[in-house]
N, C-alpha and C. Protein backbone atom coordinates (compact mmCIF):
# COMPACT_ATOMS: atom_id res chain seq x y z
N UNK A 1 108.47 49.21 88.13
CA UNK A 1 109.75 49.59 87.60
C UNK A 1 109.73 49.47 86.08
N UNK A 2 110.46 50.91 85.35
CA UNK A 2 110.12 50.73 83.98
C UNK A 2 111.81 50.03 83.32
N UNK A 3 111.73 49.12 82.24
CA UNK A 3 113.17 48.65 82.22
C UNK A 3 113.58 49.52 80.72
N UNK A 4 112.19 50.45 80.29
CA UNK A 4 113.25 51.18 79.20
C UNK A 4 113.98 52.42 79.67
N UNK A 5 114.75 52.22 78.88
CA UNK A 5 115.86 54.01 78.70
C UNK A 5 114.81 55.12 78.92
N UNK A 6 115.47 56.01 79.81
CA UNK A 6 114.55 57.46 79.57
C UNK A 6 115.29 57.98 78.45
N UNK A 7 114.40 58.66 77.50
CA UNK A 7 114.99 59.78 76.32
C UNK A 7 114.66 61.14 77.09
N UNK A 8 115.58 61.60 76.83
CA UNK A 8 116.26 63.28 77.37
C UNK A 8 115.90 63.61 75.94
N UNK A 9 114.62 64.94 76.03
CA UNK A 9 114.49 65.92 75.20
C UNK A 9 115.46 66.44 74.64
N UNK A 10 115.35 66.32 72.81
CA UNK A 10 116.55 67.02 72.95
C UNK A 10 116.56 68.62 71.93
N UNK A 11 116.80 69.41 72.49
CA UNK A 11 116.38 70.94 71.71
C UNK A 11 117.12 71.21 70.39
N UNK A 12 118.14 69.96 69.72
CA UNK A 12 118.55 70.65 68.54
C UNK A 12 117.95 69.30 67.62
N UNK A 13 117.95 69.62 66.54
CA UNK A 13 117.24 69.01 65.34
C UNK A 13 118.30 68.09 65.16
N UNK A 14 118.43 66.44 64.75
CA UNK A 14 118.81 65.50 63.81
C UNK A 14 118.70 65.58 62.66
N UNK A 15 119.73 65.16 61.71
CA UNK A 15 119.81 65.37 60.57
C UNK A 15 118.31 64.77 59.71
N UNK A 16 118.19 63.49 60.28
CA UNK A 16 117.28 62.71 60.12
C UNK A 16 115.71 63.38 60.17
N UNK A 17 115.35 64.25 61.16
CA UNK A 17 114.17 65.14 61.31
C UNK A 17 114.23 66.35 60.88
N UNK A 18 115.40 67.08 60.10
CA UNK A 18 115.84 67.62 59.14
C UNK A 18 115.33 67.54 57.81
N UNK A 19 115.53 66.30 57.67
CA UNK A 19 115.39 65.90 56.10
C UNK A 19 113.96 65.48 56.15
N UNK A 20 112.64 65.22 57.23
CA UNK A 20 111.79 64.56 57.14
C UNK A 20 111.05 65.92 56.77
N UNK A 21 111.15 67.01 57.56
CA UNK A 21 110.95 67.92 57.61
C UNK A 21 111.07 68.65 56.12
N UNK A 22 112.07 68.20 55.56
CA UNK A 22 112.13 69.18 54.43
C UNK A 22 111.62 68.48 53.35
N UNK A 23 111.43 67.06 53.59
CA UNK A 23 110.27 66.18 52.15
C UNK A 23 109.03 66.34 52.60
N UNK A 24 108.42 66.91 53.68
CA UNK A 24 107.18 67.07 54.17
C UNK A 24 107.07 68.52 53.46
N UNK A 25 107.84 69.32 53.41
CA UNK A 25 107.68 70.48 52.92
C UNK A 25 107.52 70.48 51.10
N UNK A 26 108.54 69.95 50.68
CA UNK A 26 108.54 69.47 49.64
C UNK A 26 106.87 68.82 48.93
N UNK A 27 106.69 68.40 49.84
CA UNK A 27 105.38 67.39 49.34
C UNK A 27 104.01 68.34 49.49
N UNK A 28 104.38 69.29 50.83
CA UNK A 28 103.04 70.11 51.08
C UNK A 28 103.20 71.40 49.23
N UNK A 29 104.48 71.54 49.16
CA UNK A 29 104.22 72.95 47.96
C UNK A 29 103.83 71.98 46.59
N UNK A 30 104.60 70.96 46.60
CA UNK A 30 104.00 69.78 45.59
C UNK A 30 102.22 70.24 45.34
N UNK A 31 102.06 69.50 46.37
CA UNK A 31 100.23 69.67 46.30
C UNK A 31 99.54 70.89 45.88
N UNK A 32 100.26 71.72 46.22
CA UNK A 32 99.72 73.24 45.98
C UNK A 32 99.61 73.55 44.63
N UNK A 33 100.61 72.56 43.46
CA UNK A 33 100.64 73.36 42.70
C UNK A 33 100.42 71.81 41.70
N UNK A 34 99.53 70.89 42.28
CA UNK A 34 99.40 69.78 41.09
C UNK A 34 98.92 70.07 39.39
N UNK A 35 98.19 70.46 39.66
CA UNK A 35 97.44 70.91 38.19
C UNK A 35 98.40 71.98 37.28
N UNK A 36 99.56 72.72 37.72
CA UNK A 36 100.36 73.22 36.85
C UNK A 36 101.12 72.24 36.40
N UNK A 37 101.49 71.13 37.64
CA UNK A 37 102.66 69.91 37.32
C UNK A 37 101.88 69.01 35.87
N UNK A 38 101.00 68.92 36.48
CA UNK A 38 99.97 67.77 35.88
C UNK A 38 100.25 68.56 34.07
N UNK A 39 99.65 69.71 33.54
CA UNK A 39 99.72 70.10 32.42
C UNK A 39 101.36 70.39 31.87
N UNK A 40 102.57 71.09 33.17
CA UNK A 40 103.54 70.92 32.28
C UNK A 40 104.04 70.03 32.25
N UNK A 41 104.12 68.73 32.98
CA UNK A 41 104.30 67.07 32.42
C UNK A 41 104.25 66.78 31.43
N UNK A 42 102.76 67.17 30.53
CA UNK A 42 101.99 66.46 29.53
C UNK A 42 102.43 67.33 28.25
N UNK A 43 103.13 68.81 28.88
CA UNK A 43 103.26 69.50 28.04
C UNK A 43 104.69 69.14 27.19
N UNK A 44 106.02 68.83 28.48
CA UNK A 44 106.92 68.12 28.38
C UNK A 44 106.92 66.92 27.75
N UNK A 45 105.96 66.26 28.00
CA UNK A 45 106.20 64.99 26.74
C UNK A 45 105.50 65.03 25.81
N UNK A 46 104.58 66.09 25.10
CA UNK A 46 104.34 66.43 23.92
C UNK A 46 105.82 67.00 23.11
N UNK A 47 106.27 68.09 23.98
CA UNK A 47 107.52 68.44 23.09
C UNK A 47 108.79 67.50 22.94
N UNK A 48 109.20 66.54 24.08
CA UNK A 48 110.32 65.24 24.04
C UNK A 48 109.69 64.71 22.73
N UNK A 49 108.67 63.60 22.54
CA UNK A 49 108.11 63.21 21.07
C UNK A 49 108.65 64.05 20.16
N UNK A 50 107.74 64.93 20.37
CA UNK A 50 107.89 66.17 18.62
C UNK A 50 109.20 66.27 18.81
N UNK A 51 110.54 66.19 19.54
CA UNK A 51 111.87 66.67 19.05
C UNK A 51 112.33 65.28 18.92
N UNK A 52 111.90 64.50 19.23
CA UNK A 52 112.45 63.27 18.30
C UNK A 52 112.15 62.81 16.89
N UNK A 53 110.62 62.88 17.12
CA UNK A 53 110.22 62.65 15.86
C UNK A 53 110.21 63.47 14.85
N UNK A 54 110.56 65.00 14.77
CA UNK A 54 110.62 65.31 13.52
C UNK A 54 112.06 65.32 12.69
N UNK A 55 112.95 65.02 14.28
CA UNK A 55 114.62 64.95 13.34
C UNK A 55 114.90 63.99 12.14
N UNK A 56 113.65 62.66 13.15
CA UNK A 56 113.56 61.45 12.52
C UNK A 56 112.69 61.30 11.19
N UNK A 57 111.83 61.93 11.29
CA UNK A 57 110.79 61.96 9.98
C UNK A 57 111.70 62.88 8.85
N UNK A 58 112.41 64.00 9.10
CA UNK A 58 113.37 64.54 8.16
C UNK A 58 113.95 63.74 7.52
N UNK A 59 115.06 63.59 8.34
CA UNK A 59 116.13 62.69 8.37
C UNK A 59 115.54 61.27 7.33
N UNK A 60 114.70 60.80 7.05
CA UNK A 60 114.21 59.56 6.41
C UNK A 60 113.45 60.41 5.26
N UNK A 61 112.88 61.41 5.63
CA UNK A 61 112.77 62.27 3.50
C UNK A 61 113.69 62.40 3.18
N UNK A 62 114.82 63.12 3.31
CA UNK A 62 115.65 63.21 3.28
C UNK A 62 116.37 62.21 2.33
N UNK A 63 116.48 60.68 3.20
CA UNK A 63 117.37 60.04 2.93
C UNK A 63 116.24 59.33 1.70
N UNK A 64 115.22 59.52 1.62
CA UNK A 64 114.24 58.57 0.70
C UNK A 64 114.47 59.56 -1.07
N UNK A 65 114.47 60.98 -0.60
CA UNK A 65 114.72 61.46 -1.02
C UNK A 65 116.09 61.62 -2.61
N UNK A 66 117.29 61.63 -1.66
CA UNK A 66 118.86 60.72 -2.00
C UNK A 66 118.93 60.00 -2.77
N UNK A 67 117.85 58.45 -2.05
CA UNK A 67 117.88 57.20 -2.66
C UNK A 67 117.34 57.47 -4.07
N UNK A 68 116.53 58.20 -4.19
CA UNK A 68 115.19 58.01 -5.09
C UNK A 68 116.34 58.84 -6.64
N UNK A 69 116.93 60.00 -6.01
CA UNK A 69 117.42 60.76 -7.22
C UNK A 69 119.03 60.50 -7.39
N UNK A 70 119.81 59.49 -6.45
CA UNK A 70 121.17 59.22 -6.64
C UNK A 70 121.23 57.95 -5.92
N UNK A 71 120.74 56.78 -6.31
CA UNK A 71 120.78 55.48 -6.20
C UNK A 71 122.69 54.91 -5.71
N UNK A 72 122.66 54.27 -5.04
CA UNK A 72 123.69 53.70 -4.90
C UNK A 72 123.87 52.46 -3.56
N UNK A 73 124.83 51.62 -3.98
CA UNK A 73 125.03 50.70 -2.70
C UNK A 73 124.33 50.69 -1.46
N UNK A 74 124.58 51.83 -0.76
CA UNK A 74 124.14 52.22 0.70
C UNK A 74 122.94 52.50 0.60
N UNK A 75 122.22 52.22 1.39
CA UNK A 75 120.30 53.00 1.57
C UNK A 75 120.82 54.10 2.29
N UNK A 76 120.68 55.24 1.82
CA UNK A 76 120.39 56.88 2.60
C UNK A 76 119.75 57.11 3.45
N UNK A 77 118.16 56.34 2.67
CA UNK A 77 117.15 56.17 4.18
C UNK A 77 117.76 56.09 5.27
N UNK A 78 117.87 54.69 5.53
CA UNK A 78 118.37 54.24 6.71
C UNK A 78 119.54 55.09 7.09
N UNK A 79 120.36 55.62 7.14
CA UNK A 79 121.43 56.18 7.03
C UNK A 79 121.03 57.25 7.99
N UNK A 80 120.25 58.20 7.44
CA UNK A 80 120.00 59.46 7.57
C UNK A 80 118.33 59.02 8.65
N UNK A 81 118.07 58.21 8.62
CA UNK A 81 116.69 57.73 9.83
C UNK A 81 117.57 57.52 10.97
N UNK A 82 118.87 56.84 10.98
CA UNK A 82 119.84 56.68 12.14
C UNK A 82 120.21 57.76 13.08
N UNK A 83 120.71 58.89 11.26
CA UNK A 83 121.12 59.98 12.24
C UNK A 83 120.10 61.30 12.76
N UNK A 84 118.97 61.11 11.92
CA UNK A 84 117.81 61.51 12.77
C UNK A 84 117.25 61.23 14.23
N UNK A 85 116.94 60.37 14.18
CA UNK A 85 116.79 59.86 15.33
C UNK A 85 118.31 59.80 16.64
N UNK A 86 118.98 60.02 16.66
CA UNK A 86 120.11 59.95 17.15
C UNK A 86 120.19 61.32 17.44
N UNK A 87 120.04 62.89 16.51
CA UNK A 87 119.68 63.94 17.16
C UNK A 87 118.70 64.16 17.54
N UNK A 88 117.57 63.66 17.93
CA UNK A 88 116.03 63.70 18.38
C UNK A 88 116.27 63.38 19.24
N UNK A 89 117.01 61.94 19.98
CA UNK A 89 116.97 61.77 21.30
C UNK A 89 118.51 62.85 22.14
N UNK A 90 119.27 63.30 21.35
CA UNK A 90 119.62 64.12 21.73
C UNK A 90 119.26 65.74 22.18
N UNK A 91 118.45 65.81 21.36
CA UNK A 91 117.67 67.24 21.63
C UNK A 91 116.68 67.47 22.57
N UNK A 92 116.25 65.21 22.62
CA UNK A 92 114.96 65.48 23.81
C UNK A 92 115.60 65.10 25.49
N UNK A 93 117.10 64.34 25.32
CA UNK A 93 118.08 64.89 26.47
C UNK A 93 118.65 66.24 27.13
N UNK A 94 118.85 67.32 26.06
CA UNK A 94 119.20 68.21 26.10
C UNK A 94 118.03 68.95 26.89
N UNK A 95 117.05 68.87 26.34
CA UNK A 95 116.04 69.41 26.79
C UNK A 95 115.28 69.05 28.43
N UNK A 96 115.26 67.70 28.72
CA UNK A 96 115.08 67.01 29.85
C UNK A 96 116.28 67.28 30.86
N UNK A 97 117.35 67.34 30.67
CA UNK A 97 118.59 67.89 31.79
C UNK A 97 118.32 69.08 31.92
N UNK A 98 117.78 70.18 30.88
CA UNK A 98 117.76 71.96 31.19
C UNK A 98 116.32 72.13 32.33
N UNK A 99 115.32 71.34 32.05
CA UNK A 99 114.45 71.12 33.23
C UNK A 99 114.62 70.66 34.29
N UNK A 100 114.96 69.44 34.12
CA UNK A 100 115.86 68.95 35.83
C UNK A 100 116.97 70.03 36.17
N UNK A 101 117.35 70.78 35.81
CA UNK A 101 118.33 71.97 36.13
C UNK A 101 117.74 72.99 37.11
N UNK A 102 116.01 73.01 35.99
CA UNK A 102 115.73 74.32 36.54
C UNK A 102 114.87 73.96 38.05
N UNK A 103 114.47 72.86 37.78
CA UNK A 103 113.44 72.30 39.03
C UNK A 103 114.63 72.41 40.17
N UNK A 104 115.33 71.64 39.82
CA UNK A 104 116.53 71.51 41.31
C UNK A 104 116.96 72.96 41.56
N UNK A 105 117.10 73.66 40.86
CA UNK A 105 117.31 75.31 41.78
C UNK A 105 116.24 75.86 42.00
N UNK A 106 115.12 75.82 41.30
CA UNK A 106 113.97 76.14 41.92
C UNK A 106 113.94 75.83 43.12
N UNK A 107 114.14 74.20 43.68
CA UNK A 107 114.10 73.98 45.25
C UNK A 107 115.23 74.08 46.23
N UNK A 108 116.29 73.92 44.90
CA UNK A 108 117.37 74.84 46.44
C UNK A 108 116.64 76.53 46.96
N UNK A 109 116.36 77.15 45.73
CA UNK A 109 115.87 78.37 46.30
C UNK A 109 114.96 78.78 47.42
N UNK A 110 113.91 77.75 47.34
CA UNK A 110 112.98 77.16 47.99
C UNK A 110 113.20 76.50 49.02
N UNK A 111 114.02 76.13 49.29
CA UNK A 111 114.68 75.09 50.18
C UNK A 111 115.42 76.34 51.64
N UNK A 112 116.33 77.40 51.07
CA UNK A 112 117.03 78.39 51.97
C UNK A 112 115.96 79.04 52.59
């Protein structure tokens, strides 16, 4: 005598084998296409850097700049290195949300 439950086959899908199903899928087109991921990764954080750092490297000639030919109280440098850097990581946000944008409809598309 068996004391477990019989499971009754059941012909419609769980949400649960749904979703396993669709990160298995996810993971198989993944693989397919590592070596494009792999270079635009590297390519992506070559350009995040460079849009930070050149707002920031401006932004501090700039302000070295200021200092050097209209002296006063305030350092410019610093001033203008603040607000450099402050649009650099804005530009390299801007830029990182328009990719996560495009990836996630890429796989809804992918996904229907």
């Amino acid at each position: 005598m068996n004391d477990l439950p019989q499971k009754k086959p059941s012909s419609e899908k769980t949400a649960f084998s749904q979703e396993v199903g669709a990160r298995a899928a996810r993971k198989i087109r993944a693989q397919r296409y590592v070596t494009k991921v792999v270079w635009s990764g590297l390519g992506m954080m070559g350009l995040i850097g460079w849009s930070v750092a050149v707002p920031t490297l401006l932004g501090t000639a700039l302000g070295f700049w200021v200092d050097k030919h209209y002296p006063g109280s305030h350092s410019w440098t610093f001033m203008l290195l603040a607000i450099g850097l402050g649009l650099g990581c804005y530009n390299a946000w801007h830029w990182v949300a328009r990719e996560g944008n495009e990836i996630r409809k890429h796989e809804e598309n992918n996904h229907e």
